[in-house]
PDB file of N, CA and C in Angstrom:
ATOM      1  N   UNK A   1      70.034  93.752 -74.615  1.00  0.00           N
ATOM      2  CA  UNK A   1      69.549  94.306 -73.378  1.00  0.00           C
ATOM      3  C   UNK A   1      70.729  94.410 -72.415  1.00  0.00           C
ATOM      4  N   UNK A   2      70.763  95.963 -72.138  1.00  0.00           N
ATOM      5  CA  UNK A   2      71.921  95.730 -71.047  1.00  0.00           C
ATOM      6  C   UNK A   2      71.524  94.712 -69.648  1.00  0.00           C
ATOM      7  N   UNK A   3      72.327  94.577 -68.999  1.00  0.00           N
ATOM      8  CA  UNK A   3      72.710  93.963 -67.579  1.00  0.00           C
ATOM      9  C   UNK A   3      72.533  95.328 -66.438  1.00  0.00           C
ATOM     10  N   UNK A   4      71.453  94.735 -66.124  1.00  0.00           N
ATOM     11  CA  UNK A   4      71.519  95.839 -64.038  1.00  0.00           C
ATOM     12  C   UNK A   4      72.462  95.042 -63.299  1.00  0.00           C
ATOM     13  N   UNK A   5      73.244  95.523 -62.554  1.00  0.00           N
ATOM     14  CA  UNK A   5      73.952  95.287 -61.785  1.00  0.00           C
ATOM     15  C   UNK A   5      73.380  95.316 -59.981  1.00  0.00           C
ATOM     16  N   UNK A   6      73.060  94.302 -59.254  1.00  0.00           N
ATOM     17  CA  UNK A   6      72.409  94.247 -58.556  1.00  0.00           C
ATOM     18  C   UNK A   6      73.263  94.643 -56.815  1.00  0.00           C
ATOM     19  N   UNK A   7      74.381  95.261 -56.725  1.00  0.00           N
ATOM     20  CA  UNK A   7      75.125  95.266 -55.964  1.00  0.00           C
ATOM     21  C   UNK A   7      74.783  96.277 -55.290  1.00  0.00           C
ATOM     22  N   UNK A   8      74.734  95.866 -53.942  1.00  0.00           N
ATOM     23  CA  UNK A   8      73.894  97.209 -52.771  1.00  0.00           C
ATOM     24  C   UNK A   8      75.128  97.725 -51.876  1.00  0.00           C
ATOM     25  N   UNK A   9      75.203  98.990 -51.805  1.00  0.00           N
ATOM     26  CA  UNK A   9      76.095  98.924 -50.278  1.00  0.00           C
ATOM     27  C   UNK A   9      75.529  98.615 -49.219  1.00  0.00           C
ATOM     28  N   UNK A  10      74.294  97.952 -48.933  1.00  0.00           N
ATOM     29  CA  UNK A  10      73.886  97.709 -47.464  1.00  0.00           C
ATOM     30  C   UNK A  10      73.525  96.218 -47.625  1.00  0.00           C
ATOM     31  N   UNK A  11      73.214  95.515 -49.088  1.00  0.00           N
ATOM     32  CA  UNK A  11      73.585  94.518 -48.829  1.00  0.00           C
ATOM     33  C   UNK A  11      74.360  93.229 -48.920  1.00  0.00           C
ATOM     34  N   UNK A  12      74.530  92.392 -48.062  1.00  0.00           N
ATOM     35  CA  UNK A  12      75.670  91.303 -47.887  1.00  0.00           C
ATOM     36  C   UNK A  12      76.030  90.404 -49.416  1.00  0.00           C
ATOM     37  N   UNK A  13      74.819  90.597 -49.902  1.00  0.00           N
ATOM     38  CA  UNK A  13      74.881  89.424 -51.146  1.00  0.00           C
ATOM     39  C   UNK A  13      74.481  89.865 -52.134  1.00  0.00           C
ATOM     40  N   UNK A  14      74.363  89.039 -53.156  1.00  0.00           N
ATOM     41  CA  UNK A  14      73.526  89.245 -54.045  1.00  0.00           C
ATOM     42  C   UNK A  14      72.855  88.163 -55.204  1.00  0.00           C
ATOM     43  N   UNK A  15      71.989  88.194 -56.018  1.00  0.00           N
ATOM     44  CA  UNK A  15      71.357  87.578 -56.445  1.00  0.00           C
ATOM     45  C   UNK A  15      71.769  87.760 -57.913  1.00  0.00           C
ATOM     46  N   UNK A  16      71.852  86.488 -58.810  1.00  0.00           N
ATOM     47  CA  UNK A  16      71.815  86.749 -60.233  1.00  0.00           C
ATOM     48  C   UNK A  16      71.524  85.496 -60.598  1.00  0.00           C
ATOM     49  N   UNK A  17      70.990  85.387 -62.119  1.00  0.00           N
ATOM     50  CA  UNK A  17      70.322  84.466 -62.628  1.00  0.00           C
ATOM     51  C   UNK A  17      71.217  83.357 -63.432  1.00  0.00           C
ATOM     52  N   UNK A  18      70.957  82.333 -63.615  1.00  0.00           N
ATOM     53  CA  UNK A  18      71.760  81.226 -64.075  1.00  0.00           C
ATOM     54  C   UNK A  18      71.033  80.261 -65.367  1.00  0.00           C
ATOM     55  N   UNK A  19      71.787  81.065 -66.559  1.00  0.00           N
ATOM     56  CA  UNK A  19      71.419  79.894 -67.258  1.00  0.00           C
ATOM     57  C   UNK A  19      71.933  80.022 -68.556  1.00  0.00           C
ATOM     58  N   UNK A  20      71.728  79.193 -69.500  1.00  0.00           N
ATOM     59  CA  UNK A  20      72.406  79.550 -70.716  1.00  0.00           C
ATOM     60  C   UNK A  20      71.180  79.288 -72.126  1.00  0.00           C
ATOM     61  N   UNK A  21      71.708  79.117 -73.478  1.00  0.00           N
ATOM     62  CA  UNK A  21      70.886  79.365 -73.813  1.00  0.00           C
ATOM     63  C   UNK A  21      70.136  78.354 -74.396  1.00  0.00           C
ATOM     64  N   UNK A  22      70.546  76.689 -73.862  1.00  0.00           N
ATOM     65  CA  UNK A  22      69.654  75.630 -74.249  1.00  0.00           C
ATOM     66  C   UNK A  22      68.553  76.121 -73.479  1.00  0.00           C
ATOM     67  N   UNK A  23      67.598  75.239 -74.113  1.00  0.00           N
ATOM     68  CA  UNK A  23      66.118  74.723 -73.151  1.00  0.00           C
ATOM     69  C   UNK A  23      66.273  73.668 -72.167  1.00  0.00           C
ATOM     70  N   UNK A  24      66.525  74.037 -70.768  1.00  0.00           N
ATOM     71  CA  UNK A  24      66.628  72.726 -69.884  1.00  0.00           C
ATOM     72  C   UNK A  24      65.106  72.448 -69.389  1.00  0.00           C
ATOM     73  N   UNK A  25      64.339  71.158 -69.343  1.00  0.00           N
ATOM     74  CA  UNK A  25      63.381  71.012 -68.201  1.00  0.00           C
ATOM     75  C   UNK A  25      63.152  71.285 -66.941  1.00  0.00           C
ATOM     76  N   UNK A  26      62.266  71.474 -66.154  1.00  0.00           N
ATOM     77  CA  UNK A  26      62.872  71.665 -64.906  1.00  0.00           C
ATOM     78  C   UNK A  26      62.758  70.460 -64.214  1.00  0.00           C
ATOM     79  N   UNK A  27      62.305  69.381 -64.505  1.00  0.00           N
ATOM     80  CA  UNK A  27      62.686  68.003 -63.940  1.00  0.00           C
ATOM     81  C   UNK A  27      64.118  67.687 -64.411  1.00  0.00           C
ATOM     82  N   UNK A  28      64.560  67.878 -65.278  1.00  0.00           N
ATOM     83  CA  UNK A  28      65.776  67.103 -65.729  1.00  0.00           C
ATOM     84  C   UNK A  28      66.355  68.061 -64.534  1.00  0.00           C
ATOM     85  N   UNK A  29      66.699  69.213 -64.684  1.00  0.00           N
ATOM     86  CA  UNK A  29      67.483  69.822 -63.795  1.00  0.00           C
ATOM     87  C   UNK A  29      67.326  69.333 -62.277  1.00  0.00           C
ATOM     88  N   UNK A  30      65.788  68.894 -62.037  1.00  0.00           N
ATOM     89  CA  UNK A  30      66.063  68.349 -60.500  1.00  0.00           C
ATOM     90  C   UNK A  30      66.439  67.085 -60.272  1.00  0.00           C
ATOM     91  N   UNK A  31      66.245  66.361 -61.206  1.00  0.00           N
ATOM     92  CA  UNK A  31      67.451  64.938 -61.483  1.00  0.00           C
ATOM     93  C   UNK A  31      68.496  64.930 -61.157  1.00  0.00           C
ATOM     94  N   UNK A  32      69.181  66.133 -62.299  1.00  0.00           N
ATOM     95  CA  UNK A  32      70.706  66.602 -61.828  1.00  0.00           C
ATOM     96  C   UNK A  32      70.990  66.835 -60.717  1.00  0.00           C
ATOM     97  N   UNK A  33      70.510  67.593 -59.805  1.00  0.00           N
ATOM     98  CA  UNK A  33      70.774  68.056 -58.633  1.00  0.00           C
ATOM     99  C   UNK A  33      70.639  66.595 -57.942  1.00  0.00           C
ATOM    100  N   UNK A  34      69.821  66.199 -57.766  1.00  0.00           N
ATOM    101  CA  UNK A  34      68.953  64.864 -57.105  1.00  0.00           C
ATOM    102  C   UNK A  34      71.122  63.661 -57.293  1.00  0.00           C
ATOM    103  N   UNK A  35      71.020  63.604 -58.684  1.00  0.00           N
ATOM    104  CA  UNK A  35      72.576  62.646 -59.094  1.00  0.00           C
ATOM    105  C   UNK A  35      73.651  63.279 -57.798  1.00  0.00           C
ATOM    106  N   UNK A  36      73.794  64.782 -57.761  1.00  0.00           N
ATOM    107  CA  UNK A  36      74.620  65.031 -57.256  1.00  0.00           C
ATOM    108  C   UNK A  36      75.334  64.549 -55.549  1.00  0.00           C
ATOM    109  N   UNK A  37      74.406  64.367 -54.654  1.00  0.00           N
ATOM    110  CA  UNK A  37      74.940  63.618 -52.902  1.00  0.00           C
ATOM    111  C   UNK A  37      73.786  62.278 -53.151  1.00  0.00           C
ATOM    112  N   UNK A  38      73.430  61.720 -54.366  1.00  0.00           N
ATOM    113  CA  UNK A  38      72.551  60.738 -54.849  1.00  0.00           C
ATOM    114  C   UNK A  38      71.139  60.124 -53.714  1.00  0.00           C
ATOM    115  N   UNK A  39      70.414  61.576 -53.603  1.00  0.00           N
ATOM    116  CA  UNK A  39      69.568  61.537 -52.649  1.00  0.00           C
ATOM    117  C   UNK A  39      68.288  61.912 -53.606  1.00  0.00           C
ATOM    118  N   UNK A  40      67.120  61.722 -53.378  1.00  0.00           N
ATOM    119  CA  UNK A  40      66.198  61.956 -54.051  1.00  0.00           C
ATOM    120  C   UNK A  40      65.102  63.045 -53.407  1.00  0.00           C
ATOM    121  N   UNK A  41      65.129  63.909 -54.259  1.00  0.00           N
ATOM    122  CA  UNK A  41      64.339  65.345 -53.615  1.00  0.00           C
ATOM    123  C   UNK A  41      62.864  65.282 -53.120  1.00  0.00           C
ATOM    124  N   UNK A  42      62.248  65.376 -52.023  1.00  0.00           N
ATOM    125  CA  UNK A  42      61.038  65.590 -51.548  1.00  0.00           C
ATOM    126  C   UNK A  42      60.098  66.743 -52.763  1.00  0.00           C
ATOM    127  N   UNK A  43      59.068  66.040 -53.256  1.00  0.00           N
ATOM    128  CA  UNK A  43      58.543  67.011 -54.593  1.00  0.00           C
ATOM    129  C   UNK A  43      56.822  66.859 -54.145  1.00  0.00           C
ATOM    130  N   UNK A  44      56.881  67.938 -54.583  1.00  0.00           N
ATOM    131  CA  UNK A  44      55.532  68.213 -53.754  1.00  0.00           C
ATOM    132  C   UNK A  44      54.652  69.044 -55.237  1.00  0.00           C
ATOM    133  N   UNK A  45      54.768  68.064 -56.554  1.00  0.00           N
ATOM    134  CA  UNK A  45      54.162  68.592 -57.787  1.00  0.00           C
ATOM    135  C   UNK A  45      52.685  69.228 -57.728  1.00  0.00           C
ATOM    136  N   UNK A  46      52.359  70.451 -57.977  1.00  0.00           N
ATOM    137  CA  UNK A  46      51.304  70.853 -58.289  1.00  0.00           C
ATOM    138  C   UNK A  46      50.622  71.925 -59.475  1.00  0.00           C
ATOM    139  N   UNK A  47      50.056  71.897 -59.326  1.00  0.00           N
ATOM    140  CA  UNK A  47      49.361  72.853 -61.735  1.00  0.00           C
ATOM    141  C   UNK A  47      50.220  73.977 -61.427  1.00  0.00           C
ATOM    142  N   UNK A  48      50.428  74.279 -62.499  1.00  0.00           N
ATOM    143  CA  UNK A  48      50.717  75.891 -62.692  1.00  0.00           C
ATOM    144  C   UNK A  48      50.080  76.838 -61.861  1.00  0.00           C
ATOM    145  N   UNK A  49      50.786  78.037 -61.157  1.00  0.00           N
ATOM    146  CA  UNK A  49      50.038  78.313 -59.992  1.00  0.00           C
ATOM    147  C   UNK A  49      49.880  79.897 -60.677  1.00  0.00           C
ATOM    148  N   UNK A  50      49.137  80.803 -59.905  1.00  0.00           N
ATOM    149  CA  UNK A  50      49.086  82.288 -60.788  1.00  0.00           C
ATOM    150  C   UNK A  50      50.712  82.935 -60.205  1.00  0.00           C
ATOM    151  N   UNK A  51      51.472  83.591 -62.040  1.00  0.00           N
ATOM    152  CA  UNK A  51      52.528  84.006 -61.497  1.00  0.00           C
ATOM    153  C   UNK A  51      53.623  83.188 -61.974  1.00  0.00           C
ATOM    154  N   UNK A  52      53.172  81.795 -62.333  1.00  0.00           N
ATOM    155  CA  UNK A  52      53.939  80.887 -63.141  1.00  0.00           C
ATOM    156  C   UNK A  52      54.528  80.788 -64.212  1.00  0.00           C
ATOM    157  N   UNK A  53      55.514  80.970 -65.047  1.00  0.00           N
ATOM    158  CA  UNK A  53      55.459  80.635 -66.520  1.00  0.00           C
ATOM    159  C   UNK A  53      55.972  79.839 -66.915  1.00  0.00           C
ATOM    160  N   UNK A  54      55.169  78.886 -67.942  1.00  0.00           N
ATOM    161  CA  UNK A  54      55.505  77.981 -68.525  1.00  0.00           C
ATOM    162  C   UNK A  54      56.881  77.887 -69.560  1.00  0.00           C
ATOM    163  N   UNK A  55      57.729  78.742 -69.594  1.00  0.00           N
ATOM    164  CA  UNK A  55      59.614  79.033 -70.065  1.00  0.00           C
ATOM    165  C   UNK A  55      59.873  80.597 -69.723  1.00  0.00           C
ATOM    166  N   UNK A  56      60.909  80.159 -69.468  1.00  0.00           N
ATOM    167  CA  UNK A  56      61.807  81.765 -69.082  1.00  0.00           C
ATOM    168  C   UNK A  56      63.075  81.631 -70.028  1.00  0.00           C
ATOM    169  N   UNK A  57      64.100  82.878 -70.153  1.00  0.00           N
ATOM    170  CA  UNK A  57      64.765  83.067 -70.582  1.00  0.00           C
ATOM    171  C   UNK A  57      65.602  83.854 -69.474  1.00  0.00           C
ATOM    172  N   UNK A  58      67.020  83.885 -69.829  1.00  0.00           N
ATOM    173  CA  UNK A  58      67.878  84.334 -68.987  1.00  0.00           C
ATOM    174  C   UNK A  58      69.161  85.176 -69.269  1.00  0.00           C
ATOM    175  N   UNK A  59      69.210  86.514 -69.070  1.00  0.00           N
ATOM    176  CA  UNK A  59      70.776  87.329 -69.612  1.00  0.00           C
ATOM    177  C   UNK A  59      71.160  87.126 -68.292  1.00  0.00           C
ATOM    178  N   UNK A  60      72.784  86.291 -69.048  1.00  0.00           N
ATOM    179  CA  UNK A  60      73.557  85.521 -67.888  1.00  0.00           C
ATOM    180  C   UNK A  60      75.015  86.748 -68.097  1.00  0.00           C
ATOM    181  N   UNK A  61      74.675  87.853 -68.291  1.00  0.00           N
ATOM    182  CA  UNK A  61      75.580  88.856 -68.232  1.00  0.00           C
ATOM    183  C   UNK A  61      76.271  88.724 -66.495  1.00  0.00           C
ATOM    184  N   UNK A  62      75.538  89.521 -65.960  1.00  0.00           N
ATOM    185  CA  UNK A  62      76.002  89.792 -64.679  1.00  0.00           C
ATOM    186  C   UNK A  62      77.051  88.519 -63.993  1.00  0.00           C
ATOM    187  N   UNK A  63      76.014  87.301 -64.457  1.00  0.00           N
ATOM    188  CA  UNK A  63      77.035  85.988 -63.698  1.00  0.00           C
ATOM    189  C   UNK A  63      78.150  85.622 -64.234  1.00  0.00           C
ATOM    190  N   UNK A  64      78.387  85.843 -65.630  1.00  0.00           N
ATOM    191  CA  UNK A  64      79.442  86.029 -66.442  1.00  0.00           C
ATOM    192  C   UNK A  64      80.536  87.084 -65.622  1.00  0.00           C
ATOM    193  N   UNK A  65      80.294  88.032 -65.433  1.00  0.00           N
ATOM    194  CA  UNK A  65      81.108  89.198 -65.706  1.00  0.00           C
ATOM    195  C   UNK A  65      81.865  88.928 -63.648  1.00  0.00           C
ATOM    196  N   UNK A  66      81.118  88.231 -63.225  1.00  0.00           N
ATOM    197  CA  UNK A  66      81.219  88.061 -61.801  1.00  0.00           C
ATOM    198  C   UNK A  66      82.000  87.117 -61.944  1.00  0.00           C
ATOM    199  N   UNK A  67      82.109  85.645 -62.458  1.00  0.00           N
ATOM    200  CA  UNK A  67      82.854  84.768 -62.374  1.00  0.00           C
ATOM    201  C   UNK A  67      84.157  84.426 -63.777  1.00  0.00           C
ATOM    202  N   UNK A  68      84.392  85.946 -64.073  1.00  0.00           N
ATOM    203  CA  UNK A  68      85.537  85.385 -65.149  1.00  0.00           C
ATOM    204  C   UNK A  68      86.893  86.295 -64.419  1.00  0.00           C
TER     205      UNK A  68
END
């Protein structure tokens, strides 16, 4: 699948997705973050909401091609 390139002339930033191709949790990942200024994140857990999915996948093209 190619890569869209999300770059606007009107706007300031831009957005691209981050990930590779293990399976991370998304608790472990907020652990990690949580280890990092070793503060513990305000979590406000609730069910699967509509719109949710239970795994995603990610073409880490764009963030690649931006940071090499």
């Amino acid at each position: 699948m190619a890569a869209v390139d999300s770059l606007s002339a009107v706007a300031s930033c831009r957005v691209v997705n981050i990930g590779n191709s293990d399976k991370v949790k998304l608790l472990n990942f907020i652990e990690t973050i949580e280890n990092l200024p070793g503060k513990k994140a305000i979590r406000n857990q609730l069910p699967m909401q509509m719109g949710d999915f239970p795994a995603t996948s990610v073409n880490a093209t764009p963030l690649q091609s931006l940071t090499r």
